[in-house]
C-alpha atoms as a PDB file:
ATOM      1  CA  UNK A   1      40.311   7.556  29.192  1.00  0.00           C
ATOM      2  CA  UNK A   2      37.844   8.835  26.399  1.00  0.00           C
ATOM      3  CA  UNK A   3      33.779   8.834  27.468  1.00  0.00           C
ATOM      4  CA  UNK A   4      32.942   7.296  24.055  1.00  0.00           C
ATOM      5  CA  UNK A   5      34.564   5.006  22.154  1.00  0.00           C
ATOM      6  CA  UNK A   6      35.557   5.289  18.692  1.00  0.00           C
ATOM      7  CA  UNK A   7      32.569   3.350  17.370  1.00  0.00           C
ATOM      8  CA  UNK A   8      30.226   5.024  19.718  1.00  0.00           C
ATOM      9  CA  UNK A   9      31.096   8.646  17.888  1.00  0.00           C
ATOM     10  CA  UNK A  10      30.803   7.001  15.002  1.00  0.00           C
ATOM     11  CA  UNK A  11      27.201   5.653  15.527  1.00  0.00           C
ATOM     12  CA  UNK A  12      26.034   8.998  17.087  1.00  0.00           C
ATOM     13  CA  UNK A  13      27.941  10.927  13.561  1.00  0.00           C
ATOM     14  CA  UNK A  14      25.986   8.489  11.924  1.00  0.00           C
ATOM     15  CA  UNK A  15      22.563   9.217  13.955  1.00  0.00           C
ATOM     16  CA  UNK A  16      22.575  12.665  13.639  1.00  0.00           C
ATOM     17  CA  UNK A  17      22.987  12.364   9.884  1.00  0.00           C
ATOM     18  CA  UNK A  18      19.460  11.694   9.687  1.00  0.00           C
ATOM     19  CA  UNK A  19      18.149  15.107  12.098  1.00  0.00           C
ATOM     20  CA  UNK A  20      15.777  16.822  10.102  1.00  0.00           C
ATOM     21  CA  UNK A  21      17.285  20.386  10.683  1.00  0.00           C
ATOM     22  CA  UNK A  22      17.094  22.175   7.335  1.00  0.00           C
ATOM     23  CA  UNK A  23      13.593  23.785   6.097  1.00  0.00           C
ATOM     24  CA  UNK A  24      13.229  24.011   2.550  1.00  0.00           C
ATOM     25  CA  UNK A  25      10.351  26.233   1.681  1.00  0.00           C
ATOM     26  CA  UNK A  26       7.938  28.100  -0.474  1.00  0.00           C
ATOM     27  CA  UNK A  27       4.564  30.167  -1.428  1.00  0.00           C
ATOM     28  CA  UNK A  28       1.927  29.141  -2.572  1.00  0.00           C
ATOM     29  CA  UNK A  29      -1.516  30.271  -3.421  1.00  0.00           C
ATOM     30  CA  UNK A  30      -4.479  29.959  -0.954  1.00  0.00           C
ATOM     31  CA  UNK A  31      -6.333  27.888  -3.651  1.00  0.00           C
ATOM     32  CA  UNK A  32      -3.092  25.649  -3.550  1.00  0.00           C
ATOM     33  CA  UNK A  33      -2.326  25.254   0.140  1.00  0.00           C
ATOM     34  CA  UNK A  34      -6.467  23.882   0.379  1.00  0.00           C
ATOM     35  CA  UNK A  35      -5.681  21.755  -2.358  1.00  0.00           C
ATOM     36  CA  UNK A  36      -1.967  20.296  -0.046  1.00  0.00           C
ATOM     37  CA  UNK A  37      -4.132  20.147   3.045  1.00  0.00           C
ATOM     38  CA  UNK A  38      -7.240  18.358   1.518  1.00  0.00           C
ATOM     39  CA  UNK A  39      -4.796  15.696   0.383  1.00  0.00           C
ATOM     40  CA  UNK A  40      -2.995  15.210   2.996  1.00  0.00           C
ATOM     41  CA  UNK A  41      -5.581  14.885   5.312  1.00  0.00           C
ATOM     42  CA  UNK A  42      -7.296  12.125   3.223  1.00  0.00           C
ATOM     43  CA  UNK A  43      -3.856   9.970   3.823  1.00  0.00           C
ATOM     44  CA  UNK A  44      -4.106  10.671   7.412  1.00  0.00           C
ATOM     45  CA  UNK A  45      -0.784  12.870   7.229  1.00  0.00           C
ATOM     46  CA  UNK A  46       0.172  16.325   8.701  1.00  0.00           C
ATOM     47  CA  UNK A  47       0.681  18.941   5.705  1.00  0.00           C
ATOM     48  CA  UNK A  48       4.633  19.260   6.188  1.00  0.00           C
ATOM     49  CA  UNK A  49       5.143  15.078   6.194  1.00  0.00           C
ATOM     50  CA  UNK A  50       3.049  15.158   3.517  1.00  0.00           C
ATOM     51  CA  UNK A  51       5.134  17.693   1.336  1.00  0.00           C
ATOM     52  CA  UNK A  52       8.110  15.820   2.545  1.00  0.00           C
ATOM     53  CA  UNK A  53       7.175  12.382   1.237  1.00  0.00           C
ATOM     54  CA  UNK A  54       6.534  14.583  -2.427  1.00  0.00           C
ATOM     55  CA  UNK A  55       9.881  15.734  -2.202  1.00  0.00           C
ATOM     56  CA  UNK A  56      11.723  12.835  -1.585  1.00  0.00           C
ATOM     57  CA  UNK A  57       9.663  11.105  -4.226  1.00  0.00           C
ATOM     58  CA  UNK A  58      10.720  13.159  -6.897  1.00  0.00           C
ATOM     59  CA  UNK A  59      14.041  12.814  -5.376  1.00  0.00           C
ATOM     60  CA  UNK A  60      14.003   9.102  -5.988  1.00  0.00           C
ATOM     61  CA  UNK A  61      12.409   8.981  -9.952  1.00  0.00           C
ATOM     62  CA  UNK A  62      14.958  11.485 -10.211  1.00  0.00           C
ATOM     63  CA  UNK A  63      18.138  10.083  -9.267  1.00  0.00           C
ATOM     64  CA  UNK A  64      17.681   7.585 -12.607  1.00  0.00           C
ATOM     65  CA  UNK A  65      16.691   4.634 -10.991  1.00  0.00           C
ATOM     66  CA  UNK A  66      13.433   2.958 -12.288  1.00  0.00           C
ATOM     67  CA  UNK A  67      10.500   2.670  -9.303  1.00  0.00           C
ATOM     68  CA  UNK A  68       7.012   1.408  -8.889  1.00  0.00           C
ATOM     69  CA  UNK A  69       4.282   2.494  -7.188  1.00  0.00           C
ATOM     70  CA  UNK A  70       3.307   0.146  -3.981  1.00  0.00           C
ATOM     71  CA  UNK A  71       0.067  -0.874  -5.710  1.00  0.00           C
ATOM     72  CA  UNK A  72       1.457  -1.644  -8.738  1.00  0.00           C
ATOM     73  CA  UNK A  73       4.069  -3.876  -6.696  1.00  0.00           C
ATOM     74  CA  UNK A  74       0.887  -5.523  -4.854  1.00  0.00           C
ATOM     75  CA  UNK A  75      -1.031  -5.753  -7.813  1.00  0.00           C
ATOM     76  CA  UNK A  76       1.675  -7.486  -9.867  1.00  0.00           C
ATOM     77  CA  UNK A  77       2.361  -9.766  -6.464  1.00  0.00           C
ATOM     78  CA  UNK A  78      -1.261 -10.774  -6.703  1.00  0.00           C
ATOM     79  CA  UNK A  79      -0.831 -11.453 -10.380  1.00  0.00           C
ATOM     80  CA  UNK A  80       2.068 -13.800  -9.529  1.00  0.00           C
ATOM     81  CA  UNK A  81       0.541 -15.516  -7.246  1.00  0.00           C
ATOM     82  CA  UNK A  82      -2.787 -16.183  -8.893  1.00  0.00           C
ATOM     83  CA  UNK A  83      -0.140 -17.358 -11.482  1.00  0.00           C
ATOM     84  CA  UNK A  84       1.716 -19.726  -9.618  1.00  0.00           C
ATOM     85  CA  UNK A  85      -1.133 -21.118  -8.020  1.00  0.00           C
ATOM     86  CA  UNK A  86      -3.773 -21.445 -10.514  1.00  0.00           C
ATOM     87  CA  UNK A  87      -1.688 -23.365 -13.192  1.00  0.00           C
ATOM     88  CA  UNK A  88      -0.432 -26.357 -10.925  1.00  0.00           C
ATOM     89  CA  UNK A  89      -4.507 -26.585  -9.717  1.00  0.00           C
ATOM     90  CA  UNK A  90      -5.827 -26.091 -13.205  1.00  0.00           C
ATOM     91  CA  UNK A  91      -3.121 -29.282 -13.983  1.00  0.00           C
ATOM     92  CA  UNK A  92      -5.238 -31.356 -11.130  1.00  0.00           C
ATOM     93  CA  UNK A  93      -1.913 -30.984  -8.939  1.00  0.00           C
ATOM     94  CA  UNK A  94      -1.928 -30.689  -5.096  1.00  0.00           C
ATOM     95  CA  UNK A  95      -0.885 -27.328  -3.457  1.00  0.00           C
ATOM     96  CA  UNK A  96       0.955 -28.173   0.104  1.00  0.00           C
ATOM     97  CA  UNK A  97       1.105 -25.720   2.573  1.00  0.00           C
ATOM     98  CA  UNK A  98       4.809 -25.767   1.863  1.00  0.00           C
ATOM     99  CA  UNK A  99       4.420 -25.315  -1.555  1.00  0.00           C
ATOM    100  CA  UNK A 100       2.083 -22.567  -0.950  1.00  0.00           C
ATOM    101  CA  UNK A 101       4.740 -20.700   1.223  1.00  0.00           C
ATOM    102  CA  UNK A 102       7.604 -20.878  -0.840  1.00  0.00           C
ATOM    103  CA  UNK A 103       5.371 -19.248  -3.925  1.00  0.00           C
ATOM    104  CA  UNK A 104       4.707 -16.692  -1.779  1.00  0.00           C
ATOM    105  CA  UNK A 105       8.173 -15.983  -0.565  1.00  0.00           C
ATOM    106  CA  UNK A 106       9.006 -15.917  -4.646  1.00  0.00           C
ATOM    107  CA  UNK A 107       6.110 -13.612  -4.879  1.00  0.00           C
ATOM    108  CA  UNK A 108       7.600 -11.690  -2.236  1.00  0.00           C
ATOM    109  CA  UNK A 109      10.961 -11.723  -3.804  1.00  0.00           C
ATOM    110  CA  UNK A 110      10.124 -10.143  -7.224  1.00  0.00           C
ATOM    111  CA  UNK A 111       7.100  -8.323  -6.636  1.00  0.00           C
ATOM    112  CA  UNK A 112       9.085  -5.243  -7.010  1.00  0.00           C
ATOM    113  CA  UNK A 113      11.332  -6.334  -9.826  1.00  0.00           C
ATOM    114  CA  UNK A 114       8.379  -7.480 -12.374  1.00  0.00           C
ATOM    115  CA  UNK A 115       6.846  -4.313 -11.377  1.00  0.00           C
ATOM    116  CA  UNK A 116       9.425  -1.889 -12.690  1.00  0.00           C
ATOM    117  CA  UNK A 117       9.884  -3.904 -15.404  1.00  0.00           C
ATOM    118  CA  UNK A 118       5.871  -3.603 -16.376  1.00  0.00           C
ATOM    119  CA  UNK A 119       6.156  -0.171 -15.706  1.00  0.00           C
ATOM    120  CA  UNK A 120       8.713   0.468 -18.109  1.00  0.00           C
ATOM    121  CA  UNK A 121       7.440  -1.668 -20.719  1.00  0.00           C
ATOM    122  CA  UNK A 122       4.184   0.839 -20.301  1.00  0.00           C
ATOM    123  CA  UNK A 123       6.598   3.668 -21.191  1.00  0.00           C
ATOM    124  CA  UNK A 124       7.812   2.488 -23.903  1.00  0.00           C
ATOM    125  CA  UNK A 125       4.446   1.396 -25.758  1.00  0.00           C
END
Protein backbone atom coordinates (compact mmCIF):
# COMPACT_ATOMS: atom_id res chain seq x y z
CA UNK A 1 0.00 0.00 0.00
CA UNK A 2 1.55 3.38 -1.30
CA UNK A 3 2.13 6.33 1.64
CA UNK A 4 0.66 8.93 -0.77
CA UNK A 5 -1.87 8.75 -3.01
CA UNK A 6 -1.80 9.60 -6.52
CA UNK A 7 -3.33 13.04 -6.02
CA UNK A 8 -1.30 13.69 -2.97
CA UNK A 9 2.13 13.46 -5.30
CA UNK A 10 0.48 15.35 -7.51
CA UNK A 11 -0.35 18.32 -5.15
CA UNK A 12 3.16 18.17 -3.51
CA UNK A 13 4.73 18.09 -7.67
CA UNK A 14 2.56 20.86 -7.91
CA UNK A 15 3.79 22.70 -4.52
CA UNK A 16 7.20 22.47 -5.10
CA UNK A 17 6.77 24.03 -8.52
CA UNK A 18 6.59 27.23 -6.89
CA UNK A 19 10.20 26.77 -4.45
CA UNK A 20 12.18 29.62 -5.15
CA UNK A 21 15.52 27.64 -5.70
CA UNK A 22 17.25 29.29 -8.66
CA UNK A 23 19.30 32.74 -8.13
CA UNK A 24 19.50 34.81 -11.04
CA UNK A 25 22.08 37.47 -10.55
CA UNK A 26 24.22 40.42 -11.38
CA UNK A 27 26.72 43.57 -10.71
CA UNK A 28 26.04 46.52 -10.31
CA UNK A 29 27.62 49.77 -9.43
CA UNK A 30 27.77 51.11 -5.81
CA UNK A 31 25.92 54.28 -7.04
CA UNK A 32 23.26 51.69 -8.36
CA UNK A 33 22.84 49.23 -5.52
CA UNK A 34 22.06 52.81 -3.14
CA UNK A 35 19.79 53.74 -5.71
CA UNK A 36 17.87 49.55 -5.43
CA UNK A 37 18.09 49.87 -1.67
CA UNK A 38 16.72 53.50 -1.29
CA UNK A 39 13.72 52.27 -3.26
CA UNK A 40 13.04 49.46 -1.85
CA UNK A 41 13.12 50.55 1.46
CA UNK A 42 10.59 53.38 0.75
CA UNK A 43 7.99 50.36 -0.25
CA UNK A 44 8.79 48.70 2.91
CA UNK A 45 10.50 45.70 0.92
CA UNK A 46 13.82 43.76 1.42
CA UNK A 47 16.28 44.54 -1.65
CA UNK A 48 16.06 40.87 -3.22
CA UNK A 49 11.85 40.89 -3.10
CA UNK A 50 12.16 44.03 -4.39
CA UNK A 51 14.34 43.06 -7.52
CA UNK A 52 12.10 40.10 -7.79
CA UNK A 53 8.80 41.94 -8.16
CA UNK A 54 10.99 44.09 -11.20
CA UNK A 55 11.68 40.98 -12.76
CA UNK A 56 8.56 39.41 -12.89
CA UNK A 57 7.08 42.69 -14.00
CA UNK A 58 8.92 42.90 -17.02
CA UNK A 59 8.14 39.33 -17.32
CA UNK A 60 4.46 40.07 -17.51
CA UNK A 61 4.48 43.45 -20.13
CA UNK A 62 6.61 41.11 -21.83
CA UNK A 63 4.80 38.07 -22.47
CA UNK A 64 2.32 40.41 -24.92
CA UNK A 65 -0.43 40.77 -22.77
CA UNK A 66 -1.67 44.40 -22.13
CA UNK A 67 -1.49 45.45 -18.08
CA UNK A 68 -2.25 48.37 -15.88
CA UNK A 69 -0.76 49.74 -13.15
CA UNK A 70 -2.89 49.22 -9.69
CA UNK A 71 -3.48 52.98 -9.49
CA UNK A 72 -4.50 53.39 -12.73
CA UNK A 73 -7.03 50.37 -12.07
CA UNK A 74 -8.18 52.35 -8.76
CA UNK A 75 -8.20 55.51 -10.35
CA UNK A 76 -10.34 54.41 -13.31
CA UNK A 77 -12.62 52.36 -10.51
CA UNK A 78 -13.12 55.70 -8.84
CA UNK A 79 -13.93 57.25 -12.17
CA UNK A 80 -16.64 54.60 -12.67
CA UNK A 81 -18.08 54.95 -9.79
CA UNK A 82 -18.31 58.70 -9.50
CA UNK A 83 -19.89 57.86 -12.95
CA UNK A 84 -22.46 55.59 -12.06
CA UNK A 85 -23.41 57.38 -9.14
CA UNK A 86 -23.42 60.94 -9.96
CA UNK A 87 -25.66 60.71 -13.14
CA UNK A 88 -28.75 58.82 -11.55
CA UNK A 89 -28.39 61.73 -8.46
CA UNK A 90 -27.79 64.56 -10.87
CA UNK A 91 -31.34 62.98 -12.60
CA UNK A 92 -33.04 63.59 -8.91
CA UNK A 93 -33.09 59.60 -8.69
CA UNK A 94 -32.72 57.65 -5.39
CA UNK A 95 -29.50 55.56 -4.78
CA UNK A 96 -30.52 52.28 -2.54
CA UNK A 97 -28.06 50.65 -0.70
CA UNK A 98 -28.64 47.83 -3.14
CA UNK A 99 -28.20 49.83 -5.94
CA UNK A 100 -25.15 51.23 -4.50
CA UNK A 101 -23.62 47.66 -4.10
CA UNK A 102 -24.24 46.26 -7.29
CA UNK A 103 -22.37 49.54 -8.99
CA UNK A 104 -19.71 48.75 -7.02
CA UNK A 105 -19.46 45.09 -7.75
CA UNK A 106 -19.59 46.42 -11.70
CA UNK A 107 -16.92 48.77 -10.67
CA UNK A 108 -15.16 45.96 -9.29
CA UNK A 109 -15.69 43.87 -12.30
CA UNK A 110 -14.08 46.13 -14.98
CA UNK A 111 -11.85 48.23 -13.13
CA UNK A 112 -9.08 46.38 -14.71
CA UNK A 113 -10.53 45.98 -18.16
CA UNK A 114 -11.31 49.92 -18.80
CA UNK A 115 -7.94 50.39 -17.45
CA UNK A 116 -5.92 48.57 -20.08
CA UNK A 117 -8.04 49.76 -22.47
CA UNK A 118 -7.20 53.66 -21.35
CA UNK A 119 -3.83 52.70 -21.21
CA UNK A 120 -3.60 51.65 -24.61
CA UNK A 121 -5.59 54.28 -26.05
CA UNK A 122 -2.65 56.59 -24.29
CA UNK A 123 -0.20 54.66 -26.50
CA UNK A 124 -1.59 55.11 -29.35
CA UNK A 125 -2.24 59.05 -29.19
Amino acid sequence: MPLLSEDQLAAEAEKRETYRLVGVTTKLSPREVADIERVAKRRGQQRGEFIRHLILDELTRDNGEPTASAELSEIVGIRLMLMNVLKPIAAGQKITPEVFDSIMTEVKKRKKSVAIEARQEAERA
